[in-house]
C-alpha atoms as a PDB file:
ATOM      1  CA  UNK A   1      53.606  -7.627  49.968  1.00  0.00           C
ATOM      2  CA  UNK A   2      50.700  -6.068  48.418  1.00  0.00           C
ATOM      3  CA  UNK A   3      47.645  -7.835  46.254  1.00  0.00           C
ATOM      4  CA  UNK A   4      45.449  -5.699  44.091  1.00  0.00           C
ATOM      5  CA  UNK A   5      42.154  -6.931  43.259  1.00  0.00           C
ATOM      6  CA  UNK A   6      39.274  -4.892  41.354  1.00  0.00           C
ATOM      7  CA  UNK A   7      37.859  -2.927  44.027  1.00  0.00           C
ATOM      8  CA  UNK A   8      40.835  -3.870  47.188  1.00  0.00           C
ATOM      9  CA  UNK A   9      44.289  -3.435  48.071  1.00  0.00           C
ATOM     10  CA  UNK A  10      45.628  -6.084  50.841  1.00  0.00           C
ATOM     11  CA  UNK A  11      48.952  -5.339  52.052  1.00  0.00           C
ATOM     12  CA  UNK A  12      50.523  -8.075  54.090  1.00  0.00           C
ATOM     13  CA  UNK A  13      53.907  -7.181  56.328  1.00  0.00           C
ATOM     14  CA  UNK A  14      56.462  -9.240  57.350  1.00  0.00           C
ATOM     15  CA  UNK A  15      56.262 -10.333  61.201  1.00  0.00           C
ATOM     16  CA  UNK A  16      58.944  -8.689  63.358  1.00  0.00           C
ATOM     17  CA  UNK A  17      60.590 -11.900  63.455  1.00  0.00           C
ATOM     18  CA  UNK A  18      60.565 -12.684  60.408  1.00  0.00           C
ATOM     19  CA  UNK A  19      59.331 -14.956  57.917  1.00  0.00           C
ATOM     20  CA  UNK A  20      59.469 -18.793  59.478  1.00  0.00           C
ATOM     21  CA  UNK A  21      59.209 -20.471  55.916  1.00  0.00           C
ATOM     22  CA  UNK A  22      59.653 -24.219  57.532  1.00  0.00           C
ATOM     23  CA  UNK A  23      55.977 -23.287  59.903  1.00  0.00           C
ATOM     24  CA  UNK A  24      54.358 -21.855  57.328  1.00  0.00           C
ATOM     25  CA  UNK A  25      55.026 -24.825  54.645  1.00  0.00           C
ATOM     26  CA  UNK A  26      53.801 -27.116  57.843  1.00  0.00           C
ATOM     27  CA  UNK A  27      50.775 -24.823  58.099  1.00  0.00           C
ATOM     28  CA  UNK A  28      50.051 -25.016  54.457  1.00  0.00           C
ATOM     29  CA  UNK A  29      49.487 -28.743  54.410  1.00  0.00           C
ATOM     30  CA  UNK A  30      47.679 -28.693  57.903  1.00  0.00           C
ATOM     31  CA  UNK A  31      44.626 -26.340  56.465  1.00  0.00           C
ATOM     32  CA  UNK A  32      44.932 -27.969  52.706  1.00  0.00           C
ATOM     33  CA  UNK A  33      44.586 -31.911  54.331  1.00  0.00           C
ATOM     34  CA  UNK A  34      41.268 -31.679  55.066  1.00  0.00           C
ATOM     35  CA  UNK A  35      39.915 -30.066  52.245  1.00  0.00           C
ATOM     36  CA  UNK A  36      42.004 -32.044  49.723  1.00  0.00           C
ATOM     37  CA  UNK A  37      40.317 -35.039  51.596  1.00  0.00           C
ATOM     38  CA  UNK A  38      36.775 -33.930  51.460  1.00  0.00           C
ATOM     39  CA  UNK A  39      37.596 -33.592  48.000  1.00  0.00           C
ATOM     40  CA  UNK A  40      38.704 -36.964  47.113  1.00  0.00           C
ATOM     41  CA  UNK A  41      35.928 -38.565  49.077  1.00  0.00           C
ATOM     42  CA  UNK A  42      33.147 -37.241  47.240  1.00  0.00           C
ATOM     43  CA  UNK A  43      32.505 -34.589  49.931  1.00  0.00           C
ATOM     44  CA  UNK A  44      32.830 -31.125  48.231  1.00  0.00           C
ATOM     45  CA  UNK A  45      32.828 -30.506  44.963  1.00  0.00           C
ATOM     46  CA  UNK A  46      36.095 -29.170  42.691  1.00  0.00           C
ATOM     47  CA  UNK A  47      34.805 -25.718  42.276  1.00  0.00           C
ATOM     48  CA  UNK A  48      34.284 -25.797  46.607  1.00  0.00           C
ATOM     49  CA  UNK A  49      37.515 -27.373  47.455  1.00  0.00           C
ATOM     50  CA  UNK A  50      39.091 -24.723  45.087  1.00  0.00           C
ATOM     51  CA  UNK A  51      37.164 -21.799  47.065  1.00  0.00           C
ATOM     52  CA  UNK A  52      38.438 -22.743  49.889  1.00  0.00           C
ATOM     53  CA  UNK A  53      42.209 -23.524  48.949  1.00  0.00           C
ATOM     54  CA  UNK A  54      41.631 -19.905  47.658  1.00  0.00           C
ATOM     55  CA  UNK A  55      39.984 -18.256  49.965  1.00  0.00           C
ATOM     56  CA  UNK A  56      39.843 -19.927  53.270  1.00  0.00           C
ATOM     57  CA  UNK A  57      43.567 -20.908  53.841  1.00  0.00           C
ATOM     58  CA  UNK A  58      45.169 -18.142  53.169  1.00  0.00           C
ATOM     59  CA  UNK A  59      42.757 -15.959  55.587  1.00  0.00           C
ATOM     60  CA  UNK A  60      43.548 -18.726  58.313  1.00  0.00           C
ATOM     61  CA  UNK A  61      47.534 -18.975  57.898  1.00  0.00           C
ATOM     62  CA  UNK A  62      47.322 -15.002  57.867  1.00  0.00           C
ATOM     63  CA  UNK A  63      45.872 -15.134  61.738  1.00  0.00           C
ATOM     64  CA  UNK A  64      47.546 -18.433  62.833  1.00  0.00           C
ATOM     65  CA  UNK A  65      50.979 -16.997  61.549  1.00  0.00           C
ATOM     66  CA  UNK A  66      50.076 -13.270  63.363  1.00  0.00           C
ATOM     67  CA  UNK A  67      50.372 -11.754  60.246  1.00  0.00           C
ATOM     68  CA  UNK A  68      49.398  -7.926  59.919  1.00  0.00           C
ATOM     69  CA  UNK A  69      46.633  -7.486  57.263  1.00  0.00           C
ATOM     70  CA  UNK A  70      45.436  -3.898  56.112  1.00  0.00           C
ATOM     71  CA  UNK A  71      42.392  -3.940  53.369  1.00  0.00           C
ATOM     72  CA  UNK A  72      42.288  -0.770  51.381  1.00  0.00           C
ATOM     73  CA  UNK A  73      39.088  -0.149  49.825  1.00  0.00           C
ATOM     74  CA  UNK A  74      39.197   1.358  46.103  1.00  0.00           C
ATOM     75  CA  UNK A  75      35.626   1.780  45.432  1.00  0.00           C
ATOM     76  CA  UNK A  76      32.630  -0.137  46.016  1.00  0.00           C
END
């Protein structure tokens, strides 16, 4: 799987055994709960909660799930 972003490429391989789809749905909720919480109680803001949903959980699913990650710099 490979993302392309202005100035990065981010290619993303499947684990060796596989993609467990029913962990990684479980996973998903785990890291979105707390955020969606802070969220509704006043915590964070829209535009923070969305940076993280964004940013934050898919960096932490990529290490909890063992995921190999290569970053491919374009230019800076």
């Amino acid at each position: 799987m490979r993302v392309v972003t202005e100035k990065e490429v981010y290619v993303m391989h499947r684990p060796s055994d596989g993609w467990n789809e029913p962990q990684l749905i479980q996973l998903i909720k785990q890291e979105k709960e707390p955020i969606k919480m802070a969220y509704f109680q006043d915590e964070i803001s829209k535009i923070q909660s969305d940076k993280l949903y964004h940013e934050q959980v898919p960096k932490n699913l990529i290490q909890k799930l063992g995921i190999a990650l290569k970053t491919i710099r374009l230019w800076d």
